[in-house]
N, C-alpha and C. Protein backbone atom coordinates (compact mmCIF):
# COMPACT_ATOMS: atom_id res chain seq x y z
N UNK A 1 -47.66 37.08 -51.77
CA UNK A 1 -47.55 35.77 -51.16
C UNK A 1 -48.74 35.53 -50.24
N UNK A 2 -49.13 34.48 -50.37
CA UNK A 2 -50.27 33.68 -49.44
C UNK A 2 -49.82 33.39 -48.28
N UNK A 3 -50.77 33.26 -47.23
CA UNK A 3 -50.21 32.62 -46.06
C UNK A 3 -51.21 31.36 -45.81
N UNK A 4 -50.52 30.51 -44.58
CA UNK A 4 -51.66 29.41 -44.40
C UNK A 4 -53.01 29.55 -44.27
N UNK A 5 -53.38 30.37 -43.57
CA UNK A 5 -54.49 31.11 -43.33
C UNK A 5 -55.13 31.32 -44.70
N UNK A 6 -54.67 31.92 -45.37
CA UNK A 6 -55.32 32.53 -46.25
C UNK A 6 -55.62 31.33 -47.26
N UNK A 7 -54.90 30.38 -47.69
CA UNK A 7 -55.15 29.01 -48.60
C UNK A 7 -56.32 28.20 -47.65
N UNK A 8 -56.14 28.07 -46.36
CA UNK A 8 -57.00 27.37 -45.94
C UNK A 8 -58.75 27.96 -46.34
N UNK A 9 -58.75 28.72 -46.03
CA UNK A 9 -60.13 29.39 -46.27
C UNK A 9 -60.20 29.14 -47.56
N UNK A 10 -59.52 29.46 -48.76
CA UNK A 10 -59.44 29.24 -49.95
C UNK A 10 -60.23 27.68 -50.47
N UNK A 11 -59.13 27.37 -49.90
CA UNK A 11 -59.58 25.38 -49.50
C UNK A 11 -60.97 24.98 -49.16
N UNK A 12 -61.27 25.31 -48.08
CA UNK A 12 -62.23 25.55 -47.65
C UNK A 12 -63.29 25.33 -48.70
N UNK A 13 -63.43 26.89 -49.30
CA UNK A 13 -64.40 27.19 -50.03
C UNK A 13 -64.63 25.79 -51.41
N UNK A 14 -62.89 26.14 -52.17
CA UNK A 14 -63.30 24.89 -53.22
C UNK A 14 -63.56 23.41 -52.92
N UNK A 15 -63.41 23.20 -51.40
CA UNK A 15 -63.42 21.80 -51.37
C UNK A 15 -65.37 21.66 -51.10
N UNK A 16 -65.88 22.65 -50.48
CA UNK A 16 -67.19 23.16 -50.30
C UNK A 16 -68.11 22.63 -51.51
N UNK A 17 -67.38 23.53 -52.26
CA UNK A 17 -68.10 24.10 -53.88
C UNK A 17 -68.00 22.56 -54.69
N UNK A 18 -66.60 21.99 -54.26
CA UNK A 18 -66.46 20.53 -55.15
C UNK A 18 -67.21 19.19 -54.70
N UNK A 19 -67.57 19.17 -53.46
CA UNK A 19 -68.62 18.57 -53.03
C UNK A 19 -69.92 18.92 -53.49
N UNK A 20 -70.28 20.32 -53.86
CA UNK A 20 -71.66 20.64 -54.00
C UNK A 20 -72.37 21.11 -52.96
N UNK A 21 -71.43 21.54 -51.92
CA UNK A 21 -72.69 21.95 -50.73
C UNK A 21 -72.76 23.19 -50.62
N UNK A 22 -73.79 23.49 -50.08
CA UNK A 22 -73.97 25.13 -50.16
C UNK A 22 -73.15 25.23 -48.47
N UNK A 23 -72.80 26.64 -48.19
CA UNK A 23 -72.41 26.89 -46.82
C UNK A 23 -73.29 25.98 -45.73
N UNK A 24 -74.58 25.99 -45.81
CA UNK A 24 -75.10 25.36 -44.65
C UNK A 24 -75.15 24.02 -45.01
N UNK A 25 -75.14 23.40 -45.79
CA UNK A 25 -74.54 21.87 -46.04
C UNK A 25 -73.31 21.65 -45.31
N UNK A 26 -72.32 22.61 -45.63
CA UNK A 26 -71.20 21.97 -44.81
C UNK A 26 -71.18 22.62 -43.00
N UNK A 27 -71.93 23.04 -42.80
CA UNK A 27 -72.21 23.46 -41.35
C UNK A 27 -73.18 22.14 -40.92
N UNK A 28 -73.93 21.92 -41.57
CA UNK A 28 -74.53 20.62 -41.37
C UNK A 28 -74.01 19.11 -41.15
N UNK A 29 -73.14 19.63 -41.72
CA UNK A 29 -72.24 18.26 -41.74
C UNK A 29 -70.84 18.11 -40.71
N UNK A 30 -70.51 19.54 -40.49
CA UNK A 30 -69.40 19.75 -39.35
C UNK A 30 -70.48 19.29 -38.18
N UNK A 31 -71.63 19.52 -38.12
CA UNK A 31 -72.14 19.54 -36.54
C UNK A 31 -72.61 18.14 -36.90
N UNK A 32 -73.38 17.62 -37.68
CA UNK A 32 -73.00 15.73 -37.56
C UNK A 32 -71.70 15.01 -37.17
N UNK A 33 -70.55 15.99 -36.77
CA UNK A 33 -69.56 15.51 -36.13
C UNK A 33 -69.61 16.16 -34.79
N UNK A 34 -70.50 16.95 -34.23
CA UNK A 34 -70.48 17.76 -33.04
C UNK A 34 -69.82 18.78 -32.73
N UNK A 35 -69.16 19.67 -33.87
CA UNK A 35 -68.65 20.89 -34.29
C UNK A 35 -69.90 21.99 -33.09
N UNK A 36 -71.14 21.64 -33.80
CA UNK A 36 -71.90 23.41 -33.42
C UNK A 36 -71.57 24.12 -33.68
N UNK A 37 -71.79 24.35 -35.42
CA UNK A 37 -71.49 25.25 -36.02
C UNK A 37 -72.84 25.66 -36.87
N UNK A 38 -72.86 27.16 -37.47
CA UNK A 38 -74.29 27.49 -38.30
C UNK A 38 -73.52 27.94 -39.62
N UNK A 39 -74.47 28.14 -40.53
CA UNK A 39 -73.73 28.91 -42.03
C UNK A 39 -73.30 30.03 -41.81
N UNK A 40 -73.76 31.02 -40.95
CA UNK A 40 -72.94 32.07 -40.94
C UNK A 40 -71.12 32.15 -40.66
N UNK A 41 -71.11 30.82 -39.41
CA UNK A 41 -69.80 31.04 -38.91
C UNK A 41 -68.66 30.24 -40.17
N UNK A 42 -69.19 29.53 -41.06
CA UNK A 42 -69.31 28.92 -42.15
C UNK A 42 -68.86 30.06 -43.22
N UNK A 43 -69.66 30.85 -43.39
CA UNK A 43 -69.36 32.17 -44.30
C UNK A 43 -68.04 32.75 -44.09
N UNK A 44 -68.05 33.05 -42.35
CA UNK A 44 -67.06 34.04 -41.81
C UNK A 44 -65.66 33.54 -42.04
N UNK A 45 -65.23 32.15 -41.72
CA UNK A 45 -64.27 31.39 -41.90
C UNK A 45 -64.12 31.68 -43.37
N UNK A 46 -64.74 31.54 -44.30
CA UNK A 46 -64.45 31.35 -45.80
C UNK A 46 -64.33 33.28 -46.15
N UNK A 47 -64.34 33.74 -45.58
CA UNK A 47 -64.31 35.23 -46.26
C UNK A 47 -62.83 35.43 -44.73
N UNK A 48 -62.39 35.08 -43.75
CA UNK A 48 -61.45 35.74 -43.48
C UNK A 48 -61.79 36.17 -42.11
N UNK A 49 -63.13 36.33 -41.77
CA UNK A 49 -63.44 37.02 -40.82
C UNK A 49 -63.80 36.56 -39.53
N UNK A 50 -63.48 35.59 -39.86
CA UNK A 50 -63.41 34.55 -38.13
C UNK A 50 -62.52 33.39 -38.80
N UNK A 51 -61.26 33.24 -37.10
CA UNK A 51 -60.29 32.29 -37.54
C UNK A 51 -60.71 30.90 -37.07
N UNK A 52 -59.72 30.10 -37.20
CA UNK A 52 -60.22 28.39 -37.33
C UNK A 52 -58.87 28.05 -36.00
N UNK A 53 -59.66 27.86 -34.82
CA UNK A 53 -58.80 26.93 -33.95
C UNK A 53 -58.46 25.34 -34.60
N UNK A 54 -57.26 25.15 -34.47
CA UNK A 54 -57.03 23.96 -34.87
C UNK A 54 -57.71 22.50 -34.89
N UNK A 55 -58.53 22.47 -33.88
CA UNK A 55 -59.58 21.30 -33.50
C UNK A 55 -60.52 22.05 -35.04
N UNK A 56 -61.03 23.11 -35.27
CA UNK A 56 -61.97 22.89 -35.87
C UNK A 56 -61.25 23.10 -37.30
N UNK A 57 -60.46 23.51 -37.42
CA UNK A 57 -59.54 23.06 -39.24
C UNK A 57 -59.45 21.97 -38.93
N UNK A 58 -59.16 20.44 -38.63
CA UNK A 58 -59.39 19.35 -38.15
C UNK A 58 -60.99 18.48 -38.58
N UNK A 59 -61.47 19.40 -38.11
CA UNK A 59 -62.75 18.86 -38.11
C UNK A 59 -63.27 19.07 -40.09
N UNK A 60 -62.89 20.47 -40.47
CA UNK A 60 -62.98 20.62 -41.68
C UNK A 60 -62.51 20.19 -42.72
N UNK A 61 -61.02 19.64 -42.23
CA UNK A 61 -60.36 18.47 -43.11
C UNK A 61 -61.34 17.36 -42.95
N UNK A 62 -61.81 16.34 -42.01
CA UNK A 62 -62.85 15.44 -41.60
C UNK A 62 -63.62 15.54 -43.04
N UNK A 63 -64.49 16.42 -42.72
CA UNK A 63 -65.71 16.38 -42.87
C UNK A 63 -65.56 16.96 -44.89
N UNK A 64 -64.48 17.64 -45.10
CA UNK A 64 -64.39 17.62 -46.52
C UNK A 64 -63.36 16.53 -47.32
N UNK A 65 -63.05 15.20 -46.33
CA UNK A 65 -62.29 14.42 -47.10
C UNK A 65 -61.47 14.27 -47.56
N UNK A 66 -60.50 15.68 -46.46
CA UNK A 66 -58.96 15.53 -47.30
C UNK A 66 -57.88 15.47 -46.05
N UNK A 67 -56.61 15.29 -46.39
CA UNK A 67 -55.64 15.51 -45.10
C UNK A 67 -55.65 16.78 -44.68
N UNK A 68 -55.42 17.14 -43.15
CA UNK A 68 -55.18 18.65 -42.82
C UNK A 68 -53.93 19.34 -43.47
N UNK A 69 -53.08 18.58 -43.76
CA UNK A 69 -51.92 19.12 -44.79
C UNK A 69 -52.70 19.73 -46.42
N UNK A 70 -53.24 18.72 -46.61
CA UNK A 70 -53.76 19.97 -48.09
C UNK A 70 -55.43 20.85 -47.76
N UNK A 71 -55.08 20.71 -46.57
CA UNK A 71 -56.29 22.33 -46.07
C UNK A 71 -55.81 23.11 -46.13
N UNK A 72 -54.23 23.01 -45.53
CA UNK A 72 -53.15 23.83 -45.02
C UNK A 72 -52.65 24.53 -46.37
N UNK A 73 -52.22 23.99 -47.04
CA UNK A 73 -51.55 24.00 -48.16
C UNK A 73 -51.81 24.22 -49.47
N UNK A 74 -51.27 25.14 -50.52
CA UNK A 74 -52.10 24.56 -51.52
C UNK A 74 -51.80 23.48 -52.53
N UNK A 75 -52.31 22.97 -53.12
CA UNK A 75 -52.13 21.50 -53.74
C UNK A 75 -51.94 21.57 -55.42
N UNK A 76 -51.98 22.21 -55.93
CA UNK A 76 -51.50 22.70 -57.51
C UNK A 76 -50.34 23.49 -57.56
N UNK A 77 -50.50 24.91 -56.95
CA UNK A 77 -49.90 26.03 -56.67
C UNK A 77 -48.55 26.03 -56.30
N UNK A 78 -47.67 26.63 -57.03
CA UNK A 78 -46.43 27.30 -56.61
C UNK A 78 -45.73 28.60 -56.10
N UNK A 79 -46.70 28.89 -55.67
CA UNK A 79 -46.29 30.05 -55.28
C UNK A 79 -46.18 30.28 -54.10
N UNK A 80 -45.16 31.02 -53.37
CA UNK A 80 -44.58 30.87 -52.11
C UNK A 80 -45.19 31.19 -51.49
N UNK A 81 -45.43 30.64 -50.13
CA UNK A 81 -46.33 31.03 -49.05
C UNK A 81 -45.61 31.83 -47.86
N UNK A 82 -45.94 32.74 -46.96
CA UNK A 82 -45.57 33.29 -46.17
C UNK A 82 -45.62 32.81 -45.15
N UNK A 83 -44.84 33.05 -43.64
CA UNK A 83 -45.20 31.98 -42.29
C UNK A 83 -44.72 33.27 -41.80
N UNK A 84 -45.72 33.65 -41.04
CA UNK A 84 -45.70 34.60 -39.84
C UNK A 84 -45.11 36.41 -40.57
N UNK A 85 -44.59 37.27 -39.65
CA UNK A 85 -44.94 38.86 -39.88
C UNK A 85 -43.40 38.64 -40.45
N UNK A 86 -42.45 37.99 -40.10
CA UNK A 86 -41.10 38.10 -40.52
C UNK A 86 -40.59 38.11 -42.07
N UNK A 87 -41.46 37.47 -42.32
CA UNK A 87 -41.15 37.30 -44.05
C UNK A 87 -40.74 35.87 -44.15
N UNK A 88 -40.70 34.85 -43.27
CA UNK A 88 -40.29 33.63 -43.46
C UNK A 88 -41.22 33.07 -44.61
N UNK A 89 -40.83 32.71 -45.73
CA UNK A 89 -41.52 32.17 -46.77
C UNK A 89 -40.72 30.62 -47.42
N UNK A 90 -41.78 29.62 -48.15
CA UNK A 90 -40.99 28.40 -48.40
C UNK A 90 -41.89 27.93 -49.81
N UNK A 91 -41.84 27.36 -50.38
CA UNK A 91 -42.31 26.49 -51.28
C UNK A 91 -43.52 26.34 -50.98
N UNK A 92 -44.88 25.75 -51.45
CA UNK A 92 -45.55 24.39 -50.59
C UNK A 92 -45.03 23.60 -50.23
N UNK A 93 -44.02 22.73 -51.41
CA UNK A 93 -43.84 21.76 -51.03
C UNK A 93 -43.14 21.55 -49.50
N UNK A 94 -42.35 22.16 -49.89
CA UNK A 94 -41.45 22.84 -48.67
C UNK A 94 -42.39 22.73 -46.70
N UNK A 95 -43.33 23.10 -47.39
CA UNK A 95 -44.45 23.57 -46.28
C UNK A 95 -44.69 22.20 -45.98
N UNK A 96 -45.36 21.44 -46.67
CA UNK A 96 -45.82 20.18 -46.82
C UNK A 96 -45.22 18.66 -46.08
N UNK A 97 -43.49 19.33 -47.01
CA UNK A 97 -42.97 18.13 -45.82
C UNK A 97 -42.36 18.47 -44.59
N UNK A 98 -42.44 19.98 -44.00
CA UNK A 98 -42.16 20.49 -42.67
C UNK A 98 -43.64 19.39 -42.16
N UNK A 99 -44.48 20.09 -41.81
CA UNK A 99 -46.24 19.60 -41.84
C UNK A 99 -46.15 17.98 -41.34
N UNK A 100 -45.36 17.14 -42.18
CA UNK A 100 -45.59 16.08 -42.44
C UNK A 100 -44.54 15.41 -41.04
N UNK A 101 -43.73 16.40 -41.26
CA UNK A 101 -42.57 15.63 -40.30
C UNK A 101 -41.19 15.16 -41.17
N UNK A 102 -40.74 15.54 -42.26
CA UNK A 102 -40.32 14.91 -43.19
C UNK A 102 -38.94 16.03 -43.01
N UNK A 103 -38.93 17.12 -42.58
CA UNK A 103 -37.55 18.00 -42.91
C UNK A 103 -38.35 19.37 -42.01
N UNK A 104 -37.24 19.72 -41.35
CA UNK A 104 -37.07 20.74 -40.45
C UNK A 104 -37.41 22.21 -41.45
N UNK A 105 -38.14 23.17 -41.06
CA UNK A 105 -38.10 24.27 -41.34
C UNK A 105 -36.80 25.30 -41.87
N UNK A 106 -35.68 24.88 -42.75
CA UNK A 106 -34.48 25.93 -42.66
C UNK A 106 -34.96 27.00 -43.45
N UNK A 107 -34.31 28.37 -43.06
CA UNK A 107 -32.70 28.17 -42.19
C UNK A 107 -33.21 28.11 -40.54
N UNK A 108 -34.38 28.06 -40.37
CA UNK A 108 -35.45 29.03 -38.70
C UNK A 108 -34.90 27.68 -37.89
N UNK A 109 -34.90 26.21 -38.65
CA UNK A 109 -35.17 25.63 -37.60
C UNK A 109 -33.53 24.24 -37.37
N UNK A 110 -33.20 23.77 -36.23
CA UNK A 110 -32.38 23.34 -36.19
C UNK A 110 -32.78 22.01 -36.15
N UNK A 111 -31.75 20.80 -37.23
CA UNK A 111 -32.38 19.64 -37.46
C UNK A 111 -32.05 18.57 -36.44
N UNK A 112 -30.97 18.80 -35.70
CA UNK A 112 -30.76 17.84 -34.92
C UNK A 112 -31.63 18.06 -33.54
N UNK A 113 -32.36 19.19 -33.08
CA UNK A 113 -33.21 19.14 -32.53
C UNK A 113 -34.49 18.87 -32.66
N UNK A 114 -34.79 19.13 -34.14
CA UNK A 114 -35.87 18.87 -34.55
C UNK A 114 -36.38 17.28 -34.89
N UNK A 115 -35.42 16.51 -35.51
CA UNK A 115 -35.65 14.97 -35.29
C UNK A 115 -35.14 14.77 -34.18
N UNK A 116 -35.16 15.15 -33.30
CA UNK A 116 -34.53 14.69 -31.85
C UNK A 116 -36.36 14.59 -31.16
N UNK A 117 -37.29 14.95 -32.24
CA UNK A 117 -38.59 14.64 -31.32
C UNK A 117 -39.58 13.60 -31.66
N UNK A 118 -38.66 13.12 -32.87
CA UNK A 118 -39.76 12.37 -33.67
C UNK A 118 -39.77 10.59 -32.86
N UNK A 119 -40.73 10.18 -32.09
CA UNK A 119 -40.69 9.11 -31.62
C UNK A 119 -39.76 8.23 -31.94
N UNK A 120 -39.27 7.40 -31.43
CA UNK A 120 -38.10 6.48 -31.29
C UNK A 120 -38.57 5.25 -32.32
N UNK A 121 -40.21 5.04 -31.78
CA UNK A 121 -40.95 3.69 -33.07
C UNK A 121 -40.73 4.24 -34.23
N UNK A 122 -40.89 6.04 -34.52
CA UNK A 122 -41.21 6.02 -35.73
C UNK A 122 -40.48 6.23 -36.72
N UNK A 123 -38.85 6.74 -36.40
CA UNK A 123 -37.52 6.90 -36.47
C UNK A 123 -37.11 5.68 -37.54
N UNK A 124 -37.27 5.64 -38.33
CA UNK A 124 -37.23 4.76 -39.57
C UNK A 124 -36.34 5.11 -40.73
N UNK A 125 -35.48 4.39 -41.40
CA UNK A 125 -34.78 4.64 -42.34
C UNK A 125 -35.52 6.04 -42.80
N UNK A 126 -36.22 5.81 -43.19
CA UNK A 126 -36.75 7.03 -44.27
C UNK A 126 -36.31 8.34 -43.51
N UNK A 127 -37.21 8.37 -42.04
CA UNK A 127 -36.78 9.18 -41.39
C UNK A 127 -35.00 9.72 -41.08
N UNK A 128 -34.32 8.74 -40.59
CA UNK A 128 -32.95 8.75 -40.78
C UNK A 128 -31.67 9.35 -42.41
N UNK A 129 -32.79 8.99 -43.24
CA UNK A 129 -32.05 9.27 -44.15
C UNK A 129 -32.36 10.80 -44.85
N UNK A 130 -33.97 11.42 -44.15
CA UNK A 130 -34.14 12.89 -43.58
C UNK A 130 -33.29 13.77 -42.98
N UNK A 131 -33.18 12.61 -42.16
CA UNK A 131 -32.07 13.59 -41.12
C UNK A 131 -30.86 13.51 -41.51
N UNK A 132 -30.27 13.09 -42.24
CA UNK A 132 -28.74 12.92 -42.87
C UNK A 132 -28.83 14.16 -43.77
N UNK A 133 -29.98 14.30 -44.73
CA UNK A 133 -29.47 15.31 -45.90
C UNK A 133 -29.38 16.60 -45.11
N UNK A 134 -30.50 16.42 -43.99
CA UNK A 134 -30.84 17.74 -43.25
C UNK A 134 -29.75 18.05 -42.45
N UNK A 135 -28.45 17.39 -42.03
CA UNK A 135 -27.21 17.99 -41.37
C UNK A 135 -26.28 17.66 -42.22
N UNK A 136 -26.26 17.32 -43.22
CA UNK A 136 -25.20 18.13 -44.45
C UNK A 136 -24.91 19.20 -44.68
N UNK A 137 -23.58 19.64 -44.55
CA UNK A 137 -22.78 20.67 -44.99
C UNK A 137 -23.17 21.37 -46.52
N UNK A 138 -24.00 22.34 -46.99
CA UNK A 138 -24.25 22.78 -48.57
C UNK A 138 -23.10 22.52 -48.72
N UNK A 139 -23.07 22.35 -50.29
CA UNK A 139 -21.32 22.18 -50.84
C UNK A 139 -20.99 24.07 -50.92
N UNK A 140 -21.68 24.58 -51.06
CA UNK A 140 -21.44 25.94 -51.39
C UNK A 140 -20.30 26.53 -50.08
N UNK A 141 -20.87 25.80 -48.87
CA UNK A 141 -19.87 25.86 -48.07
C UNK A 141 -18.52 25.25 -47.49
N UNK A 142 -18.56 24.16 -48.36
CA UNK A 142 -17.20 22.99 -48.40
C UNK A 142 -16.21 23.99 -49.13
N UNK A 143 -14.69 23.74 -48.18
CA UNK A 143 -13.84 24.16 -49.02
C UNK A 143 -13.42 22.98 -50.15
């Protein structure tokens, strides 16, 4: 199993390669956003060996033209991803609409707390009707 980490760099690289830029193309182009970044640290990120504070996965979504959700994520792929040392593992998709705001993390995470944060403007049917499937009883557990 993959972890976020590990797809992002992944990402990284093919979104790199699908643009056509060599490593210092896209270091060139992070610091036309004011990154200050060189190809090496460019390399290191894409091999594993230096991590990505969130401002600058941010910046790498930016600057390669995609949402930070499919940096995060992978976007073909089914195969389960890992979240943290515990073994917590989910879908992508799964991943995707945690990410998004769309459905609580289960079994880790509790839903009535968890839409209990989502702004009051933004709390919208759609949202509401999230939160309904998400405090349903499985039938597996209905007598």
């Amino acid at each position: 199993m993959k972890t976020p980490d590990q797809t992002t760099r992944e990402r990284i690289r093919e979104l790199r390669k699908r643009h056509g830029w060599s490593q210092q193309d896209l270091a060139d182009e992070l610091n036309r956003i004011g990154a200050q970044t060189d190809r090496a640290a460019v390399a290191k990120v894409e091999l594993g060996k230096r991590g990505l504070s969130l401002d600058e996965m941010l910046r790498f979504a930016l600057v390669l033209d995609v949402a930070p959700v499919h940096l995060i994520v992978p976007v073909d792929d089914e195969e389960r991803l890992m979240l943290g040392s515990n073994f917590i593992d989910c879908t992508p998709a799964e991943l995707r609409a945690w990410i998004r705001g769309q459905r609580p993390f289960h079994p880790v995470q509790n839903a009535r707390t968890y839409f209990s944060e989502v702004p009051e403007r933004e709390f919208n049917e759609r949202v509401a009707e999230a939160w309904g499937k998400a405090t349903e009883t499985p039938p597996e557990l209905m007598d």
